[in-house]
PDB file of N, CA and C in Angstrom:
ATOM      1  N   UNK A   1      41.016 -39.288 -87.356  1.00  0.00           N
ATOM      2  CA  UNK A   1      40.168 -38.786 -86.296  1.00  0.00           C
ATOM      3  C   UNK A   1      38.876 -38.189 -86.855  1.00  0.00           C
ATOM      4  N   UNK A   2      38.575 -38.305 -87.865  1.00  0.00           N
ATOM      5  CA  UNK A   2      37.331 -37.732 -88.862  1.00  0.00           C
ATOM      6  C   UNK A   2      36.947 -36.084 -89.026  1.00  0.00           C
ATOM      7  N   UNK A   3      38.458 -35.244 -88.470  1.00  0.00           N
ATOM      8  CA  UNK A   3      38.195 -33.873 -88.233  1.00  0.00           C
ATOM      9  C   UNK A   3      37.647 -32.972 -89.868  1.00  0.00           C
ATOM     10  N   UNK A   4      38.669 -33.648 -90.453  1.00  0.00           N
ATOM     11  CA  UNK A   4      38.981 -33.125 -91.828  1.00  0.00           C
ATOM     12  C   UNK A   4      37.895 -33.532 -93.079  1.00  0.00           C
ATOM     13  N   UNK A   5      37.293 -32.348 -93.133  1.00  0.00           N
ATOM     14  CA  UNK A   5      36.313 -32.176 -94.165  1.00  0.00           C
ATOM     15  C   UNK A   5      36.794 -32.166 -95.671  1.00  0.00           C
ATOM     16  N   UNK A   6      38.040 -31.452 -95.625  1.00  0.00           N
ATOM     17  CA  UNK A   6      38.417 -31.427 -97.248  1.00  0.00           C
ATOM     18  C   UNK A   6      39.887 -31.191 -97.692  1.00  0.00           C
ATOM     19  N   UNK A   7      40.609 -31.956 -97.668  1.00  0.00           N
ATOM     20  CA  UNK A   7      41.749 -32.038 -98.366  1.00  0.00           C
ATOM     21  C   UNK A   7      42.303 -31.536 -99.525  1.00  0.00           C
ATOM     22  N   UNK A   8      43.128 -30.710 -99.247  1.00  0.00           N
ATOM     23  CA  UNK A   8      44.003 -30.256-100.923  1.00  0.00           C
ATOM     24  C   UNK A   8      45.328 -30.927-100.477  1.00  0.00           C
ATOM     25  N   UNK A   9      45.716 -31.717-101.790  1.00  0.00           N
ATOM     26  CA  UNK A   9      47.091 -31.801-101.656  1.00  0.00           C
ATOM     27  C   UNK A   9      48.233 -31.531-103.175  1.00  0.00           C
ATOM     28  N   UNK A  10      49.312 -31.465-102.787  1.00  0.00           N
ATOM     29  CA  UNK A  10      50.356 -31.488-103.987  1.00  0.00           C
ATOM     30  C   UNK A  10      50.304 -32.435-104.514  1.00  0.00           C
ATOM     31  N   UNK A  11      49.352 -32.904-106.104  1.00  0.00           N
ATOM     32  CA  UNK A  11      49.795 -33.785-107.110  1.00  0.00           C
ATOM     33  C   UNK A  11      50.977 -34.234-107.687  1.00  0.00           C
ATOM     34  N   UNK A  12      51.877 -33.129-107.167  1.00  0.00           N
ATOM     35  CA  UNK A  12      53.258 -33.704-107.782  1.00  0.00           C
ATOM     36  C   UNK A  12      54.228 -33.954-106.738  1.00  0.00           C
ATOM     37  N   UNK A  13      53.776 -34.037-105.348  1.00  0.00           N
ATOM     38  CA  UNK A  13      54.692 -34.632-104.509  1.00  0.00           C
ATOM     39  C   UNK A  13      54.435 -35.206-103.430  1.00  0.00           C
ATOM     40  N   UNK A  14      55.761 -35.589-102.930  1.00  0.00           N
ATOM     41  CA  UNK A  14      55.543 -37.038-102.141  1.00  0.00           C
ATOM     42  C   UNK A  14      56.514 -36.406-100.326  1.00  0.00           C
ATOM     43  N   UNK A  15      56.087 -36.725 -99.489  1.00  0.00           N
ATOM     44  CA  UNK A  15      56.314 -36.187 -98.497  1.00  0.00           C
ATOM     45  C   UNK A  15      57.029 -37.606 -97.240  1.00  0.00           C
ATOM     46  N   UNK A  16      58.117 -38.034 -97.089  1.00  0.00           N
ATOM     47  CA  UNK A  16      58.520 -39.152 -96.603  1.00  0.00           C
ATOM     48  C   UNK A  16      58.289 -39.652 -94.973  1.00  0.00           C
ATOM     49  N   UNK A  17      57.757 -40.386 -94.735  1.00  0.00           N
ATOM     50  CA  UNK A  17      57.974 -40.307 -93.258  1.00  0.00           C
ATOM     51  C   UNK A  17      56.830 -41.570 -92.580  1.00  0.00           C
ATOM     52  N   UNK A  18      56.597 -41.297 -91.048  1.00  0.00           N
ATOM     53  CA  UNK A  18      55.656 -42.714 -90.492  1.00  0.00           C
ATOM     54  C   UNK A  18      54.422 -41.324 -89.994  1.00  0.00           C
ATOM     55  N   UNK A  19      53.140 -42.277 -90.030  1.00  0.00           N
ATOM     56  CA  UNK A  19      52.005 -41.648 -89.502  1.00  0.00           C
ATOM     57  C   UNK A  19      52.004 -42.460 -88.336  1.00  0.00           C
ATOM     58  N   UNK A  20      51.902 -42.190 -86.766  1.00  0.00           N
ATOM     59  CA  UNK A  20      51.680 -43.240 -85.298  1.00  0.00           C
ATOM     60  C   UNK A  20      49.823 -43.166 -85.864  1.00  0.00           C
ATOM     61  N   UNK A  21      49.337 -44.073 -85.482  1.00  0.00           N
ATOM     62  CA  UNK A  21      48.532 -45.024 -86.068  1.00  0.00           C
ATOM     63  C   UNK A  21      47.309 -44.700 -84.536  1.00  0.00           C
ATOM     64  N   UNK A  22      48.021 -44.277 -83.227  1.00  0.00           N
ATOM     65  CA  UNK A  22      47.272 -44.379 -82.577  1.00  0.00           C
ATOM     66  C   UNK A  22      46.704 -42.742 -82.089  1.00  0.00           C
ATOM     67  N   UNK A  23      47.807 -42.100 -82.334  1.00  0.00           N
ATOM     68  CA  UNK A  23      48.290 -40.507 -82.284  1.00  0.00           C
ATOM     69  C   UNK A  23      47.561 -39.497 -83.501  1.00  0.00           C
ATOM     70  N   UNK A  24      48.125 -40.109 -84.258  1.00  0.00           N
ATOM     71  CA  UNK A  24      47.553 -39.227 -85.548  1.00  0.00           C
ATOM     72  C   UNK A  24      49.204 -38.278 -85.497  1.00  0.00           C
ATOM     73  N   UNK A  25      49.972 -38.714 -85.054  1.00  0.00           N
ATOM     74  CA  UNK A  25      51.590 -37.783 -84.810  1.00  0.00           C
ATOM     75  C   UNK A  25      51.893 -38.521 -86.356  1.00  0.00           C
ATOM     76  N   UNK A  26      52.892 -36.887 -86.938  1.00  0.00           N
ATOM     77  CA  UNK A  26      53.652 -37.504 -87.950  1.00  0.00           C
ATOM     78  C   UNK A  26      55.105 -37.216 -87.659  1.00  0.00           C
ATOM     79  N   UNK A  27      55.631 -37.772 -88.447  1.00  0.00           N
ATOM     80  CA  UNK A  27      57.232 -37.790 -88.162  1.00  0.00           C
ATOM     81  C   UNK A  27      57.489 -37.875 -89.230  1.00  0.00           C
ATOM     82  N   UNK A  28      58.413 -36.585 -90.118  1.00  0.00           N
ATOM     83  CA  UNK A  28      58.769 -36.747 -91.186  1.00  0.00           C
ATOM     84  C   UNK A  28      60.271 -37.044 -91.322  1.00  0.00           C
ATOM     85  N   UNK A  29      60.615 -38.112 -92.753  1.00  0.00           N
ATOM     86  CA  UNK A  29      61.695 -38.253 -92.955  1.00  0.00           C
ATOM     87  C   UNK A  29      62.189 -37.675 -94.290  1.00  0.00           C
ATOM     88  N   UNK A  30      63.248 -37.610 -94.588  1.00  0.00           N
ATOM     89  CA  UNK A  30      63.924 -36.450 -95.821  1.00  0.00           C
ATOM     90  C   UNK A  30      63.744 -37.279 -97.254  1.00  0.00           C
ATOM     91  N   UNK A  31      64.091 -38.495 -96.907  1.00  0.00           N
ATOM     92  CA  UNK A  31      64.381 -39.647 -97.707  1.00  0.00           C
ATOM     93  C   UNK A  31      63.695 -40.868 -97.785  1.00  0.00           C
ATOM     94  N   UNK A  32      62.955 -41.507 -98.919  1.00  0.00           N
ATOM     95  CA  UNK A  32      62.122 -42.336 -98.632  1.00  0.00           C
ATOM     96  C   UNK A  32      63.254 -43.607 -98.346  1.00  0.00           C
ATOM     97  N   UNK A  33      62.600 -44.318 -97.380  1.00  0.00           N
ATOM     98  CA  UNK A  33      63.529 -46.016 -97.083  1.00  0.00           C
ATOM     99  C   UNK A  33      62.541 -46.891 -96.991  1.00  0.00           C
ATOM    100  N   UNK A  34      63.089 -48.092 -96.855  1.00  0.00           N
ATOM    101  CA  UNK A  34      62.052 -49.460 -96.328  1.00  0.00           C
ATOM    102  C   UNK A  34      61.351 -49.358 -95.416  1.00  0.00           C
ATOM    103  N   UNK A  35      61.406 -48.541 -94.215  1.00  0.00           N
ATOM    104  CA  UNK A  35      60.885 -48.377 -93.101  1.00  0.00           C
ATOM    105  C   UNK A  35      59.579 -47.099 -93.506  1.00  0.00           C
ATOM    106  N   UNK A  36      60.008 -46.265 -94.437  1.00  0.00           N
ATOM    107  CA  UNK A  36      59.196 -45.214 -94.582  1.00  0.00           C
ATOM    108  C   UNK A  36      57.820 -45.515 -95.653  1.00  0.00           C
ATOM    109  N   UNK A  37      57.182 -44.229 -95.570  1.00  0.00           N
ATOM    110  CA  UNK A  37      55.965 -44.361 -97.021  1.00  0.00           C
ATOM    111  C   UNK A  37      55.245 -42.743 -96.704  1.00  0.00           C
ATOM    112  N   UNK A  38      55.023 -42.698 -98.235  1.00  0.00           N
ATOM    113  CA  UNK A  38      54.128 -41.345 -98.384  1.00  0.00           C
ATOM    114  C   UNK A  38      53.301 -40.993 -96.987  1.00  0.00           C
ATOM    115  N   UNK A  39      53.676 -39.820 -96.490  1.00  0.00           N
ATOM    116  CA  UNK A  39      52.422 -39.554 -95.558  1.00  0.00           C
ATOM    117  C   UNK A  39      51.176 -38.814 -95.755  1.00  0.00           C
ATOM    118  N   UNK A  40      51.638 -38.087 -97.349  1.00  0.00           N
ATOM    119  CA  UNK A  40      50.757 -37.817 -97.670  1.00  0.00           C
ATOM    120  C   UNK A  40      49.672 -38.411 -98.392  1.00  0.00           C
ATOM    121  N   UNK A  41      50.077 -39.678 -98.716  1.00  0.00           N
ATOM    122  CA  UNK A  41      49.431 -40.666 -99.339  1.00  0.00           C
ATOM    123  C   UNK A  41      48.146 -41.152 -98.222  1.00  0.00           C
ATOM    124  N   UNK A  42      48.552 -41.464 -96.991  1.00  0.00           N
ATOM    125  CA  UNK A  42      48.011 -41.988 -95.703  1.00  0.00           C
ATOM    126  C   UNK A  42      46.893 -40.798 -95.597  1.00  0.00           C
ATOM    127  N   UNK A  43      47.517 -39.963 -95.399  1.00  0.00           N
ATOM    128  CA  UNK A  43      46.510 -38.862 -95.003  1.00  0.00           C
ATOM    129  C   UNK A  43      45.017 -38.679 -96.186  1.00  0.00           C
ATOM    130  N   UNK A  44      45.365 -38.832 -97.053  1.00  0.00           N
ATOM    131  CA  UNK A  44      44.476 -38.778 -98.505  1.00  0.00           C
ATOM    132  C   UNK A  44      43.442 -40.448 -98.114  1.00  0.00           C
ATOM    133  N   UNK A  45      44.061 -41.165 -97.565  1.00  0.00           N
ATOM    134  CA  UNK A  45      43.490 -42.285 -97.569  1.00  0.00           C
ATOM    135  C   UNK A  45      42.570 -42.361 -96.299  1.00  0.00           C
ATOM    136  N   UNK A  46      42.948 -41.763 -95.288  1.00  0.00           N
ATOM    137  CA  UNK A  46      42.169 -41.346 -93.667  1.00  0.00           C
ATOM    138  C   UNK A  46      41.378 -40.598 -93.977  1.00  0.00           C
ATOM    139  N   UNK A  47      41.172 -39.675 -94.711  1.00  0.00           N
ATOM    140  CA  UNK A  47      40.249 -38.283 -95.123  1.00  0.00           C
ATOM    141  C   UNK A  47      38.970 -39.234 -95.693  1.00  0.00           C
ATOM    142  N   UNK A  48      39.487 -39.782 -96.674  1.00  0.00           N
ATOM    143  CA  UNK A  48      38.431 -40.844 -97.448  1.00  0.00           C
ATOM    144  C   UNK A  48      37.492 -41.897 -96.696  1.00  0.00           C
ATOM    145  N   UNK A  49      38.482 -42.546 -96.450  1.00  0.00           N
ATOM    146  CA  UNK A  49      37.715 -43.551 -95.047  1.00  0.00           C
ATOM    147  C   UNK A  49      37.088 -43.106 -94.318  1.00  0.00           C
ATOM    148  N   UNK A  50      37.032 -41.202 -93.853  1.00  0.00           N
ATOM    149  CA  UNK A  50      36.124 -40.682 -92.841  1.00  0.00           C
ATOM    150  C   UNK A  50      35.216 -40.165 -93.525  1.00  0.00           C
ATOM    151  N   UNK A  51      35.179 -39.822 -94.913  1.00  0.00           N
ATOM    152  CA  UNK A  51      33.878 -39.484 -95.529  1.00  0.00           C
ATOM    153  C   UNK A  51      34.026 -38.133 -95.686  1.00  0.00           C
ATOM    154  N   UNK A  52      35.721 -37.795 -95.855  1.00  0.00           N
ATOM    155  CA  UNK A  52      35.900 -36.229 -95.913  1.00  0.00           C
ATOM    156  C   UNK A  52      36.324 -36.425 -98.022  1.00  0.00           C
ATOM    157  N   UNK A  53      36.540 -35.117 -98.429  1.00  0.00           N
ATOM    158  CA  UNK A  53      36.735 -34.975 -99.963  1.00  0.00           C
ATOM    159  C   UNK A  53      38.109 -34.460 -99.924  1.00  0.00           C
ATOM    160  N   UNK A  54      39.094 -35.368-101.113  1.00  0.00           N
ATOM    161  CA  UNK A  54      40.055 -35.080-101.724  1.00  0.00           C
ATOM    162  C   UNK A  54      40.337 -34.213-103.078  1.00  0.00           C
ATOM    163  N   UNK A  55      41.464 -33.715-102.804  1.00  0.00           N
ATOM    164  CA  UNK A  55      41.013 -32.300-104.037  1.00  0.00           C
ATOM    165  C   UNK A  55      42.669 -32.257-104.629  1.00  0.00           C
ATOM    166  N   UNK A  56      42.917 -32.729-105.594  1.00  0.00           N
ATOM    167  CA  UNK A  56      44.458 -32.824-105.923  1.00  0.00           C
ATOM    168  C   UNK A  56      44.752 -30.898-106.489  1.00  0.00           C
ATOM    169  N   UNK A  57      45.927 -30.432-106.352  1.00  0.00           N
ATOM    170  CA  UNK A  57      46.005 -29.517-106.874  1.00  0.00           C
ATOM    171  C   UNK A  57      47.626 -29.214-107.098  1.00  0.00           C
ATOM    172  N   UNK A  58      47.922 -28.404-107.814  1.00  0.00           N
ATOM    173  CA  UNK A  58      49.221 -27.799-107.996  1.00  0.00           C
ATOM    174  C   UNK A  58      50.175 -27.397-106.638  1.00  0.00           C
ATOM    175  N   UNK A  59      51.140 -27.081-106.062  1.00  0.00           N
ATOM    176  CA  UNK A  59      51.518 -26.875-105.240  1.00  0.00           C
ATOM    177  C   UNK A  59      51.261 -25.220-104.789  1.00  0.00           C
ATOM    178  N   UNK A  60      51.745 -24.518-106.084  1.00  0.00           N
ATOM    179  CA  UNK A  60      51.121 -23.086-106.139  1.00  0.00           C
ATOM    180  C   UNK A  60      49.394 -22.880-105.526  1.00  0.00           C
ATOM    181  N   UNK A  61      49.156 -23.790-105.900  1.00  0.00           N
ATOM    182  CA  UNK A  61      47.655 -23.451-105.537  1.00  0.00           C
ATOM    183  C   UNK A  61      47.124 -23.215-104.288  1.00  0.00           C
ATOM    184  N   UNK A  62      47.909 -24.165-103.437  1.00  0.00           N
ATOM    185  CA  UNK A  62      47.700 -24.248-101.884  1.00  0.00           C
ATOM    186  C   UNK A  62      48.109 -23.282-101.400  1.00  0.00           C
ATOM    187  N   UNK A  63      46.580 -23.039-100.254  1.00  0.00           N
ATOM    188  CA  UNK A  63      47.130 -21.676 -99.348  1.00  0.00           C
ATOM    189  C   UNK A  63      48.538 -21.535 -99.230  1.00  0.00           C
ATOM    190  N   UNK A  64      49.286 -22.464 -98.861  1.00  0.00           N
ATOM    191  CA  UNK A  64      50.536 -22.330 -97.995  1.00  0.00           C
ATOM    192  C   UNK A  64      51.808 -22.895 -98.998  1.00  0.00           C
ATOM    193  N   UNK A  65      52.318 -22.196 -99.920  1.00  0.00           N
ATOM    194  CA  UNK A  65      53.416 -23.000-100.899  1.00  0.00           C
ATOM    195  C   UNK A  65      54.304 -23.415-100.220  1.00  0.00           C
ATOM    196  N   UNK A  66      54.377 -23.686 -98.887  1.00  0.00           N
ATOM    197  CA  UNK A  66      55.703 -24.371 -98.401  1.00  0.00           C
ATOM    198  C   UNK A  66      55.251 -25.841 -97.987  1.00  0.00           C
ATOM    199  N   UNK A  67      53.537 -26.310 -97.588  1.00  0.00           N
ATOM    200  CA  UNK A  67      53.438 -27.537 -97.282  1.00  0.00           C
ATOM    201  C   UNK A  67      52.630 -27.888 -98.216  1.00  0.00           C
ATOM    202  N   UNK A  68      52.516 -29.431 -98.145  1.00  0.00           N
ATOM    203  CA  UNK A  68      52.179 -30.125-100.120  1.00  0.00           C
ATOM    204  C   UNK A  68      50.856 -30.265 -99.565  1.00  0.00           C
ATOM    205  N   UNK A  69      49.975 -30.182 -98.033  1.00  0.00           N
ATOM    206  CA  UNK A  69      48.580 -30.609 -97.940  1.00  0.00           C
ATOM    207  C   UNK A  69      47.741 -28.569 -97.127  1.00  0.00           C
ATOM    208  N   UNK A  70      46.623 -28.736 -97.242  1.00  0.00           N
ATOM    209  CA  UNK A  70      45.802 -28.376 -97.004  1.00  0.00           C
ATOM    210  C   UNK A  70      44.478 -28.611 -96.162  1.00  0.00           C
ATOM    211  N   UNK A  71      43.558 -28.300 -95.139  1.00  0.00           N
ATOM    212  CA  UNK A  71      42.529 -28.969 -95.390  1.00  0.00           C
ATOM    213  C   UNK A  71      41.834 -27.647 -94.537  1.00  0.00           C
ATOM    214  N   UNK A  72      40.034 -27.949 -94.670  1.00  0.00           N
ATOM    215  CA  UNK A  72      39.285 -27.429 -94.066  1.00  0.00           C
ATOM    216  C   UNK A  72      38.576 -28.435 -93.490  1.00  0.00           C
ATOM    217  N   UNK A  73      38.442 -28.113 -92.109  1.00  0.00           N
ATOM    218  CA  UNK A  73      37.999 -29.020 -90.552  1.00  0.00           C
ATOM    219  C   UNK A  73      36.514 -28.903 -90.346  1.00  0.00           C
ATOM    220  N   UNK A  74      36.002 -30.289 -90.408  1.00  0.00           N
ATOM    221  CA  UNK A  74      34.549 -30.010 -89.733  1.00  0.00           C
ATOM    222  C   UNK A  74      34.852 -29.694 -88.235  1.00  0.00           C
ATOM    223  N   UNK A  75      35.219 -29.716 -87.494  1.00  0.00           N
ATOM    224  CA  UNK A  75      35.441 -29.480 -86.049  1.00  0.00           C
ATOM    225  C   UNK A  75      37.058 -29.132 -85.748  1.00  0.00           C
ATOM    226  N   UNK A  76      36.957 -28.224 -84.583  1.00  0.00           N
ATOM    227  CA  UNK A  76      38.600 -27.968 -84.213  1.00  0.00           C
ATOM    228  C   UNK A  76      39.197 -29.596 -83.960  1.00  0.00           C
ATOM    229  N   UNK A  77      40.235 -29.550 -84.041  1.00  0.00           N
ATOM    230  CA  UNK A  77      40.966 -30.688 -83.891  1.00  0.00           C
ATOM    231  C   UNK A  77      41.918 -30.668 -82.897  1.00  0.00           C
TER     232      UNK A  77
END
């Protein structure tokens, strides 16, 4: 949706699940399967395509040590 100006995410992890494509809804799963894929991978890749900046970092680093992404919003979302 081009909200997201700047992305931090966890370099060392991987977050399982589907991004809806039309929604921007995620749905996370515990366990990666055939059906699944990084969502945090997707998200790193949408940020880019909108002309927002990716910023890899430690997990500690992120405001929030319980989720592996971050970001600061050009606009409310």
């Amino acid at each position: 949706m081009g909200a997201v100006e700047t992305l931090l995410f966890d370099i060392d992890g991987a977050t399982w699940g589907h991004v809806d494509t039309d929604t921007g809804a995620i749905r996370v799963e515990g366990t990666p399967s055939a059906s699944s894929y990084d969502i945090v991978d997707e998200t790193i890749g949408r940020t880019i395509l909108t002309g927002g900046t990716v910023v890899g970092v430690r997990r500690p680093d992120l405001p929030d040590g319980n989720s592996p992404v971050a970001a600061l919003l050009r606009f409310a979302a």
